[in-house]
C-alpha atoms as a PDB file:
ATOM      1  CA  UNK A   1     104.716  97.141  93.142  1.00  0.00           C
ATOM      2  CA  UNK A   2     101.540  97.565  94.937  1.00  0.00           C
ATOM      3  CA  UNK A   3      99.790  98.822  92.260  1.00  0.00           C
ATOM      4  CA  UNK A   4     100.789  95.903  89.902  1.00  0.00           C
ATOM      5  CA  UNK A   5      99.532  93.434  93.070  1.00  0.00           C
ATOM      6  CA  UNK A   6      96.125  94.992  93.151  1.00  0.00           C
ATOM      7  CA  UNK A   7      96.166  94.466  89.603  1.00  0.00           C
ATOM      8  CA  UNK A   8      97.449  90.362  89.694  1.00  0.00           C
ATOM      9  CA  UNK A   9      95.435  89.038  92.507  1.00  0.00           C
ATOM     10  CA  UNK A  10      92.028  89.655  91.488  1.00  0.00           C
ATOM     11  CA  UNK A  11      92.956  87.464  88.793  1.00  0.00           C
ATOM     12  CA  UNK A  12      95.288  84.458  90.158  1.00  0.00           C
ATOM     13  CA  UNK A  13      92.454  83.712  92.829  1.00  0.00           C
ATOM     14  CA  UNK A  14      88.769  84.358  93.606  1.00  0.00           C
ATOM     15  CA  UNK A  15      89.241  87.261  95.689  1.00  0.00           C
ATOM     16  CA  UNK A  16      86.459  88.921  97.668  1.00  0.00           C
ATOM     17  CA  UNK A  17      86.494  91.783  99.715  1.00  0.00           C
ATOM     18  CA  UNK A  18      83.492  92.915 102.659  1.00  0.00           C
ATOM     19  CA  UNK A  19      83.299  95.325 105.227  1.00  0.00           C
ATOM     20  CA  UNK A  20      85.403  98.244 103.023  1.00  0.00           C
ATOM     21  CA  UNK A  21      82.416 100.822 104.549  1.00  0.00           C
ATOM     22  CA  UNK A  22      84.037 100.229 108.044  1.00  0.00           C
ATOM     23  CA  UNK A  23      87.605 101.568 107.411  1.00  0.00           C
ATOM     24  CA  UNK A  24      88.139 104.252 109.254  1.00  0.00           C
ATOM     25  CA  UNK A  25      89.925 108.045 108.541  1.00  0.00           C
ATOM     26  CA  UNK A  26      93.763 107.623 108.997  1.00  0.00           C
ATOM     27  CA  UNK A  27      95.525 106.772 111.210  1.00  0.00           C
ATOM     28  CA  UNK A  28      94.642 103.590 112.084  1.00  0.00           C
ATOM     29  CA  UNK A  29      95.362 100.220 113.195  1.00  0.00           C
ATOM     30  CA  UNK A  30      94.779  97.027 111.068  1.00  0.00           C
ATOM     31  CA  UNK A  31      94.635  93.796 113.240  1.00  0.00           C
ATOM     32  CA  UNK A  32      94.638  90.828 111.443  1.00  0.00           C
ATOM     33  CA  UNK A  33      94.647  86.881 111.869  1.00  0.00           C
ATOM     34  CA  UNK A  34      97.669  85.398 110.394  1.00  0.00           C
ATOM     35  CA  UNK A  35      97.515  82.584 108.321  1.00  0.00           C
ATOM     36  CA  UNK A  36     100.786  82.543 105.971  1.00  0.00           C
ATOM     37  CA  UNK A  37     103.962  85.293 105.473  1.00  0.00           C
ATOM     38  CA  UNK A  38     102.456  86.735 102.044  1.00  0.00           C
ATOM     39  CA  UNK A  39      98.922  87.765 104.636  1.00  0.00           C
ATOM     40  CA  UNK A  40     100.279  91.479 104.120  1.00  0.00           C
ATOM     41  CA  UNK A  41      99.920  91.225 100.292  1.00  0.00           C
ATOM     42  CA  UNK A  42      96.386  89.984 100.388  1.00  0.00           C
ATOM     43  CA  UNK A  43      95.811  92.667 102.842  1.00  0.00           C
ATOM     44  CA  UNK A  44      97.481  95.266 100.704  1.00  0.00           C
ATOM     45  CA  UNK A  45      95.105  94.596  97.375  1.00  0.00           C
ATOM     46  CA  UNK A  46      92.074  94.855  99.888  1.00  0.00           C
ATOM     47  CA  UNK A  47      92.577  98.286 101.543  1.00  0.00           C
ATOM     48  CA  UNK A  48      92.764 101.100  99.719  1.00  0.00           C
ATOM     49  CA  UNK A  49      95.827 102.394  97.917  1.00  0.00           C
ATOM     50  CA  UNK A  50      96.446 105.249  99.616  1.00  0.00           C
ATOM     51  CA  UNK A  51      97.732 105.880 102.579  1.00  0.00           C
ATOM     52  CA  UNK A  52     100.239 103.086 102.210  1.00  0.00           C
ATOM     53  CA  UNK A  53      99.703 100.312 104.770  1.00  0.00           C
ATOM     54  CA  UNK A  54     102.915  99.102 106.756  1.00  0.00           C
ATOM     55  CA  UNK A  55     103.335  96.486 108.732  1.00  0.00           C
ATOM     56  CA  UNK A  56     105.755  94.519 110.836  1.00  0.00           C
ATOM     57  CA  UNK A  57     107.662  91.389 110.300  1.00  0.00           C
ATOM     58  CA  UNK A  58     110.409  88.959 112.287  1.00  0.00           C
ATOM     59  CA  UNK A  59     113.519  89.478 110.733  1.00  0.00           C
ATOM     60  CA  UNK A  60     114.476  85.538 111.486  1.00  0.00           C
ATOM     61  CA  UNK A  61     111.230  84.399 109.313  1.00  0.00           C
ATOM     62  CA  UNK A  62     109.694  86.739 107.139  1.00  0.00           C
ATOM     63  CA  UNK A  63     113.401  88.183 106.211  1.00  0.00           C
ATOM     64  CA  UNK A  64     114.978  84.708 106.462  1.00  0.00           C
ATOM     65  CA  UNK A  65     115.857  84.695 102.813  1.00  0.00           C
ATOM     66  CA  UNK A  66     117.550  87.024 100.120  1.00  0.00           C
ATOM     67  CA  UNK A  67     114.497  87.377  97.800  1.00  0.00           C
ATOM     68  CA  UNK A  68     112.549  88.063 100.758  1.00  0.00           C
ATOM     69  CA  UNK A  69     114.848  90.671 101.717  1.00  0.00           C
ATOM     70  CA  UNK A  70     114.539  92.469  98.451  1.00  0.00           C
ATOM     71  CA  UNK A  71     110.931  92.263  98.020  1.00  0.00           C
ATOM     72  CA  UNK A  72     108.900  92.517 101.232  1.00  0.00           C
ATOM     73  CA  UNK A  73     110.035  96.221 101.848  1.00  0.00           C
ATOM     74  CA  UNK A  74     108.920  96.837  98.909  1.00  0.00           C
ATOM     75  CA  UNK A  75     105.046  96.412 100.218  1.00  0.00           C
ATOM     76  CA  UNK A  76     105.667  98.505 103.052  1.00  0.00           C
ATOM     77  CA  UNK A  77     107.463  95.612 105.721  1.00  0.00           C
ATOM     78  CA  UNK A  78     110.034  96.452 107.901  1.00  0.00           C
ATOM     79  CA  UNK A  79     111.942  94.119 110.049  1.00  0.00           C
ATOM     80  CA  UNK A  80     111.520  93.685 113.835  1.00  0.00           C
ATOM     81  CA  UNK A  81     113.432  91.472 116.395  1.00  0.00           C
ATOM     82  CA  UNK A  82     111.664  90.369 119.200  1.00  0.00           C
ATOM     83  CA  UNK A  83     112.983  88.788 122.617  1.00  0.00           C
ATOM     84  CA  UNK A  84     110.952  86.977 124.850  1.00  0.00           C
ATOM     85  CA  UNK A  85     107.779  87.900 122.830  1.00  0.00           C
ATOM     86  CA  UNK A  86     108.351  91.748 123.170  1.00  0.00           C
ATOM     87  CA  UNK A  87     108.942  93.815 119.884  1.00  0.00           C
ATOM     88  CA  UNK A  88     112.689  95.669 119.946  1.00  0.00           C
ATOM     89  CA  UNK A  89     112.744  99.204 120.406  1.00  0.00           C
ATOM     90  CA  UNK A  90     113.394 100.314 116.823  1.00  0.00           C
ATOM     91  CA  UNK A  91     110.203  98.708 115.595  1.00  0.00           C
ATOM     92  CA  UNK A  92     107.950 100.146 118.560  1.00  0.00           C
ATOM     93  CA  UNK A  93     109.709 103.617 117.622  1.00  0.00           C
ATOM     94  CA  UNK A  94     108.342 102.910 113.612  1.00  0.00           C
ATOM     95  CA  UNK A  95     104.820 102.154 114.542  1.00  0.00           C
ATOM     96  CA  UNK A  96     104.251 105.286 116.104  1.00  0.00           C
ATOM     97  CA  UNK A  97     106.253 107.709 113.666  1.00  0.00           C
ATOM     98  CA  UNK A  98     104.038 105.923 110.816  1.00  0.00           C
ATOM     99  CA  UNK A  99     101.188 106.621 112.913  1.00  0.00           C
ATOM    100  CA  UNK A 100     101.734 110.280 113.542  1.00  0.00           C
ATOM    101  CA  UNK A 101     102.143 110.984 109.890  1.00  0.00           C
ATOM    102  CA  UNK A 102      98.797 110.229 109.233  1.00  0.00           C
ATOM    103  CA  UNK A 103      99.526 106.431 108.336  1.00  0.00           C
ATOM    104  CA  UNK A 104      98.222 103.151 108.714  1.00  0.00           C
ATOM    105  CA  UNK A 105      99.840 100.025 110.775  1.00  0.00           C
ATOM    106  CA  UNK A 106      98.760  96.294 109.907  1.00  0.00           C
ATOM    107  CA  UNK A 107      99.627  93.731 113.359  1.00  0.00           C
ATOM    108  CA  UNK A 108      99.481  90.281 113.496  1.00  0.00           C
ATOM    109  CA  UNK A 109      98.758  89.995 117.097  1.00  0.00           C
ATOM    110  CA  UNK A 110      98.965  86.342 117.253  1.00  0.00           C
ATOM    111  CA  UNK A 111     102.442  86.898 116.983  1.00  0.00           C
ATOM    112  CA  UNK A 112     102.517  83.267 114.972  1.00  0.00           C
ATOM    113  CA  UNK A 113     100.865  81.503 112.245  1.00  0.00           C
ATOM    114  CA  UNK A 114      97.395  79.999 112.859  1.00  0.00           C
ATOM    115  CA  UNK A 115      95.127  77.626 110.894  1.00  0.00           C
ATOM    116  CA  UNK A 116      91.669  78.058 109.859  1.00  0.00           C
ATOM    117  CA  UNK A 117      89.201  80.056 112.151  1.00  0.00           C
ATOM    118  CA  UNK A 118      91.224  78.657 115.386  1.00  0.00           C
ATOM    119  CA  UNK A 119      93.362  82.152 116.926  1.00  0.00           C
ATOM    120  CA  UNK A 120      96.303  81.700 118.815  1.00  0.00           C
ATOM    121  CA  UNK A 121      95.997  83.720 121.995  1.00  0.00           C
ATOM    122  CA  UNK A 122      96.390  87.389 121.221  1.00  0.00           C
ATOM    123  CA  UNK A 123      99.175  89.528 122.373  1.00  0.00           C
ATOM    124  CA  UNK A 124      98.242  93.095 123.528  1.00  0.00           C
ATOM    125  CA  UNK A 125     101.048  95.525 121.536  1.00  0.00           C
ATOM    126  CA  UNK A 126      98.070  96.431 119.523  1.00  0.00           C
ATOM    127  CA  UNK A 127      96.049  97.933 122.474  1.00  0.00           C
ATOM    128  CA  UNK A 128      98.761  99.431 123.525  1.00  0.00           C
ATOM    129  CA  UNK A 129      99.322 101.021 120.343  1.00  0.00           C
ATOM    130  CA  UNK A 130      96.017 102.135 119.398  1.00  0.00           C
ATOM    131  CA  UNK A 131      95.552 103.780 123.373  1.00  0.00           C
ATOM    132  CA  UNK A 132      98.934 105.428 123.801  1.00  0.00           C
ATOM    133  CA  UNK A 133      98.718 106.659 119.960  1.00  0.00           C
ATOM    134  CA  UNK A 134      95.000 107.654 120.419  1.00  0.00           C
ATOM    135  CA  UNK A 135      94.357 105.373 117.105  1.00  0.00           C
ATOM    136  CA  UNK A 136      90.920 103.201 116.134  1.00  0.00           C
ATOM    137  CA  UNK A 137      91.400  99.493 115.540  1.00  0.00           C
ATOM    138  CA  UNK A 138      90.146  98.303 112.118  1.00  0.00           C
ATOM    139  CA  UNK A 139      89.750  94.277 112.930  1.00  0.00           C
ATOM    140  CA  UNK A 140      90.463  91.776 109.738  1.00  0.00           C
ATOM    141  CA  UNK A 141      89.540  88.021 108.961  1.00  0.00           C
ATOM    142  CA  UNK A 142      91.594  86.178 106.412  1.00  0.00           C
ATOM    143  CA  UNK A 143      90.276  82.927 105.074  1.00  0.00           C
ATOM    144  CA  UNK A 144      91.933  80.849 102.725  1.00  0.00           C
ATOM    145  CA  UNK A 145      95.694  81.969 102.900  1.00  0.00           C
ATOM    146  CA  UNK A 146      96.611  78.466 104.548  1.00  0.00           C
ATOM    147  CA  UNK A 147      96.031  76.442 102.014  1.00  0.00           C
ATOM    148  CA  UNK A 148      96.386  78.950  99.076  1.00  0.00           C
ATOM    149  CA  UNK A 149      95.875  77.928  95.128  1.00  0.00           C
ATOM    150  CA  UNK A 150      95.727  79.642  91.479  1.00  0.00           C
ATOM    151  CA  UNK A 151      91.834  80.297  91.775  1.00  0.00           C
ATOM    152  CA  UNK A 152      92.079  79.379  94.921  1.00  0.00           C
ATOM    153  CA  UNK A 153      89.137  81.347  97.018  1.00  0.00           C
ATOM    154  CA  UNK A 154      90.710  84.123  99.288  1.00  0.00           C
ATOM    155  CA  UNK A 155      88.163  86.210 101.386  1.00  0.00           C
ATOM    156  CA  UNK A 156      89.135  89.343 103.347  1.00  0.00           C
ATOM    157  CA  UNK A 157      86.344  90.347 105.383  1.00  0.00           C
ATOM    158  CA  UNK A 158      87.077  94.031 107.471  1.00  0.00           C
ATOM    159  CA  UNK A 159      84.639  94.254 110.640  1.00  0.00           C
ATOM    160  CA  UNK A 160      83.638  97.619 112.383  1.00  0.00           C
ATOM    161  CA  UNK A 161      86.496  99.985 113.817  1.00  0.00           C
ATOM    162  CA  UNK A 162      86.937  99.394 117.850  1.00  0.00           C
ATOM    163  CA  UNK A 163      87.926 102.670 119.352  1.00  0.00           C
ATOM    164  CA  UNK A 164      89.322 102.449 122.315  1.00  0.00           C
ATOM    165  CA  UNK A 165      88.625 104.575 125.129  1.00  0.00           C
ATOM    166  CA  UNK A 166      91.993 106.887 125.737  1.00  0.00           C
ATOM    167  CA  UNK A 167      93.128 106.426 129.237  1.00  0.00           C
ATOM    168  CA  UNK A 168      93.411 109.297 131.948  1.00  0.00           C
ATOM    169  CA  UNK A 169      96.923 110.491 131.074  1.00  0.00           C
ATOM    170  CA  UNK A 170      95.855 110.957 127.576  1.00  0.00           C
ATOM    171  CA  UNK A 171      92.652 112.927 128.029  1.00  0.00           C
ATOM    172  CA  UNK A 172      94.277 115.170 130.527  1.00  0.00           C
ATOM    173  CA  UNK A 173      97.572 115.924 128.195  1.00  0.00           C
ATOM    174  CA  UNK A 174      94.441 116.868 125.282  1.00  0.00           C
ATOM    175  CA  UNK A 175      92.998 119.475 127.699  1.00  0.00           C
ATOM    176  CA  UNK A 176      96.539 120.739 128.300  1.00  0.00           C
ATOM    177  CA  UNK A 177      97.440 121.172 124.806  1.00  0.00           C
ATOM    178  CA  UNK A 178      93.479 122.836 124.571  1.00  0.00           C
ATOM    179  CA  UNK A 179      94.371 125.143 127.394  1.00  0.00           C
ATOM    180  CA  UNK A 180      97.561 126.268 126.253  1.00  0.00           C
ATOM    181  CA  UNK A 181      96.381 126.892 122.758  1.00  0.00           C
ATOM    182  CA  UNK A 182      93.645 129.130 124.479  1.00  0.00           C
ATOM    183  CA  UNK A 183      96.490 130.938 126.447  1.00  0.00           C
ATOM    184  CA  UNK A 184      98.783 131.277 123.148  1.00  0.00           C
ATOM    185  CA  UNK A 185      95.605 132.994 121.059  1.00  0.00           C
ATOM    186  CA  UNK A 186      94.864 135.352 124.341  1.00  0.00           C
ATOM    187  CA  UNK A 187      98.285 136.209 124.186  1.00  0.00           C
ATOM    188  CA  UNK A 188      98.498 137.038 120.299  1.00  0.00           C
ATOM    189  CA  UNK A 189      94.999 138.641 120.576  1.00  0.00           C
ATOM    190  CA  UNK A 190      96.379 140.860 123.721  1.00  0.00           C
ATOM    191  CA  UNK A 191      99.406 141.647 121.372  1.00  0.00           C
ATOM    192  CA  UNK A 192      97.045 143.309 118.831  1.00  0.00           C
ATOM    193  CA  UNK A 193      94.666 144.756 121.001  1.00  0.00           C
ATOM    194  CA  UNK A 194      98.195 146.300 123.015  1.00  0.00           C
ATOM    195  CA  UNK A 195      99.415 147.931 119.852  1.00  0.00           C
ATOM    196  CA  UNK A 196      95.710 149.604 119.081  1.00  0.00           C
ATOM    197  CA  UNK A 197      95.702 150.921 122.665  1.00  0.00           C
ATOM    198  CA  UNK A 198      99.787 151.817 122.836  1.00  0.00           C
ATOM    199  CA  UNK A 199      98.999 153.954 119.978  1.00  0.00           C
ATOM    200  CA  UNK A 200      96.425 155.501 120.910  1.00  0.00           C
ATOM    201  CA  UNK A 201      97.458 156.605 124.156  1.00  0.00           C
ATOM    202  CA  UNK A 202     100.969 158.423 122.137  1.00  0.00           C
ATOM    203  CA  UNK A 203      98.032 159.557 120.073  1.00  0.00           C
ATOM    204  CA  UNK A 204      96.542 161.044 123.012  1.00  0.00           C
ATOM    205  CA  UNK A 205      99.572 162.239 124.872  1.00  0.00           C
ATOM    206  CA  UNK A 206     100.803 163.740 121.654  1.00  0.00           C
ATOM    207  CA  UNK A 207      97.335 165.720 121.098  1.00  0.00           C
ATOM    208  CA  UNK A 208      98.065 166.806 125.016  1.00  0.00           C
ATOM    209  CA  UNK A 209     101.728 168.325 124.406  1.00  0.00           C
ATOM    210  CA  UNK A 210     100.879 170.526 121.885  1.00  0.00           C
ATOM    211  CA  UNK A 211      97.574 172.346 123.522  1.00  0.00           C
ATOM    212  CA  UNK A 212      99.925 174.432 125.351  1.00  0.00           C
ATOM    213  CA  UNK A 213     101.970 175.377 122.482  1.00  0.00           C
ATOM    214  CA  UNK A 214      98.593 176.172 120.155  1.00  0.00           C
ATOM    215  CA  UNK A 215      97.529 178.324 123.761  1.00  0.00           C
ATOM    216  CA  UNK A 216     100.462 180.506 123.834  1.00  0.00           C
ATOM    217  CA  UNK A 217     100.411 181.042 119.881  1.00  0.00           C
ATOM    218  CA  UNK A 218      96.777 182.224 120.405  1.00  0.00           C
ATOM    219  CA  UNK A 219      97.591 184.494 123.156  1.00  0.00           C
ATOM    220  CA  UNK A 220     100.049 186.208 120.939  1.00  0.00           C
ATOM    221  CA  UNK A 221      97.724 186.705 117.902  1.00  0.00           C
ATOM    222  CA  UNK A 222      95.658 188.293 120.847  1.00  0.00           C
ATOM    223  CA  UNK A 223      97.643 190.384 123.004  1.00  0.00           C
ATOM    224  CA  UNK A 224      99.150 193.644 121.721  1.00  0.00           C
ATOM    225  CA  UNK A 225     102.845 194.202 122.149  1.00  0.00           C
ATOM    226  CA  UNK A 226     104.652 195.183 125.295  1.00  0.00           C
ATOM    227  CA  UNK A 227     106.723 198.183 125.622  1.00  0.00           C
ATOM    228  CA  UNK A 228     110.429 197.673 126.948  1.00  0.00           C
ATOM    229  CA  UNK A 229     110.181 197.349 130.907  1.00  0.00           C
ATOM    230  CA  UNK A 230     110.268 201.033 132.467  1.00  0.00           C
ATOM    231  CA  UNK A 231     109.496 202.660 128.854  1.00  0.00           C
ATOM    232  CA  UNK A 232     106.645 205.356 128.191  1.00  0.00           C
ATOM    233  CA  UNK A 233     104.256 204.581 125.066  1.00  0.00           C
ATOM    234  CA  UNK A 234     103.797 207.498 123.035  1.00  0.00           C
ATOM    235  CA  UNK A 235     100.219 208.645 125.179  1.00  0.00           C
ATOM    236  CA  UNK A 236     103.505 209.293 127.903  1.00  0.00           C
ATOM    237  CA  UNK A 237     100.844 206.673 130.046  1.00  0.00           C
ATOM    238  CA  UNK A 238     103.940 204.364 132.498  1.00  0.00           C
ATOM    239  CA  UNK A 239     101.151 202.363 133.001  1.00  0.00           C
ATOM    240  CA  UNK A 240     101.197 198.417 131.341  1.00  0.00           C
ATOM    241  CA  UNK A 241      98.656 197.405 128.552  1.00  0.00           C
ATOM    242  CA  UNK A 242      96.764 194.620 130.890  1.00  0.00           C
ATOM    243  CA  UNK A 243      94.238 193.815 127.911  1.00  0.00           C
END
């Protein structure tokens, strides 16, 4: 499906795209005005193709209808249900298992449709997002979505990533994970270094048991027979041999 849309806009409208140089690496964030419910699709056929772009949508507009139903998942929407302007749990929960796979997020954070260049005041489940996920922002413009046409002109325009700066509890839980990385490669390392040294010291104490044994089968190669205690040798001498 997305495929055949990159392939179908180009050529129902005069579609430009700027600002493809500032995407970032995934994951990211894609903030975008909102202008119309079909924004995602324009969005869609500007970014690249891969990794696939998801984004969120009110389940009482966007999903209001049975065709929409059966086509908007399709390009990567899922449903959300917010109360008093705060997303439900199940779509926070999405955004950052999408993110943590390596994906991509597009929010609308007016929350509602605007017209033209004028935004609606922005809501701030994006920061949050991008700080508590440790994710850039890529910022979008949309033009010409609310009052779309065949050949009508449609210009996506992608500004510079903003990468927020992480907030104390973040950069302290990195150095954790940093710390006990070091303390799980000591560990291994000590493991190896333990098994050089354990078997060198049986090795060692091996080498040590059998001197004694190696003494005492010299000293008989050396040392001549003993007569029976009390005997005579045949010189008559009761004396023992001492050397």
């Amino acid at each position: 499906m997305v495929a055949l849309l990159r392939l179908l806009v180009p050529r129902l409208f005069r579609f430009q795209v700027t600002g493809l140089e500032h995407v970032p690496t995934p994951p990211y964030l894609i903030a975008s005005n909102h202008q119309a419910w079909f924004d995602t699709l324009f969005i869609l056929a500007a970014f690249p193709r891969l990794p696939m772009v998801y984004t969120m949508a009110r389940r009482d507009t966007v999903f209001n209808r049975g065709w929409k139903r059966w086509l908007v998942p399709r390009f990567g929407v899922f449903p959300i249900s917010p109360a008093r302007g705060e997303l439900d749990r199940r779509g926070v929960a999405t955004v950052y298992q999408v993110l943590a796979r390596g994906g991509v997020v597009l929010v609308f954070p007016e929350g509602r449709y605007s017209r033209g260049r004028a935004l609606r005041p922005l809501k701030r489940g994006v920061a949050h997002f991008a700080l508590q996920a440790g994710v850039p922002i890529c910022p979008v413009a949309l033009s010409g979505l609310d009052r779309l046409r065949p050949f009508g002109r449609v210009e996506v325009s992608i500004a510079p990533p903003i990468r927020p700066d992480p907030p104390a509890w973040w950069t302290v839980q990195r150095r954790v994970e940093r710390v006990i990385d070091r303390v799980r490669r000591a560990i291994l390392h000590a493991f190896g270094r333990g098994g050089e040294v354990g078997q060198g010291l049986r090795a060692r104490l091996g080498r040590a048991a059998r001197a004694p044994l190696r003494a005492a089968r010299w000293l008989r190669r050396r040392l001549p027979d003993r007569p029976p205690r009390g005997g005579r040798d045949s010189e008559g001498d009761n004396s023992e041999v001492l050397s």
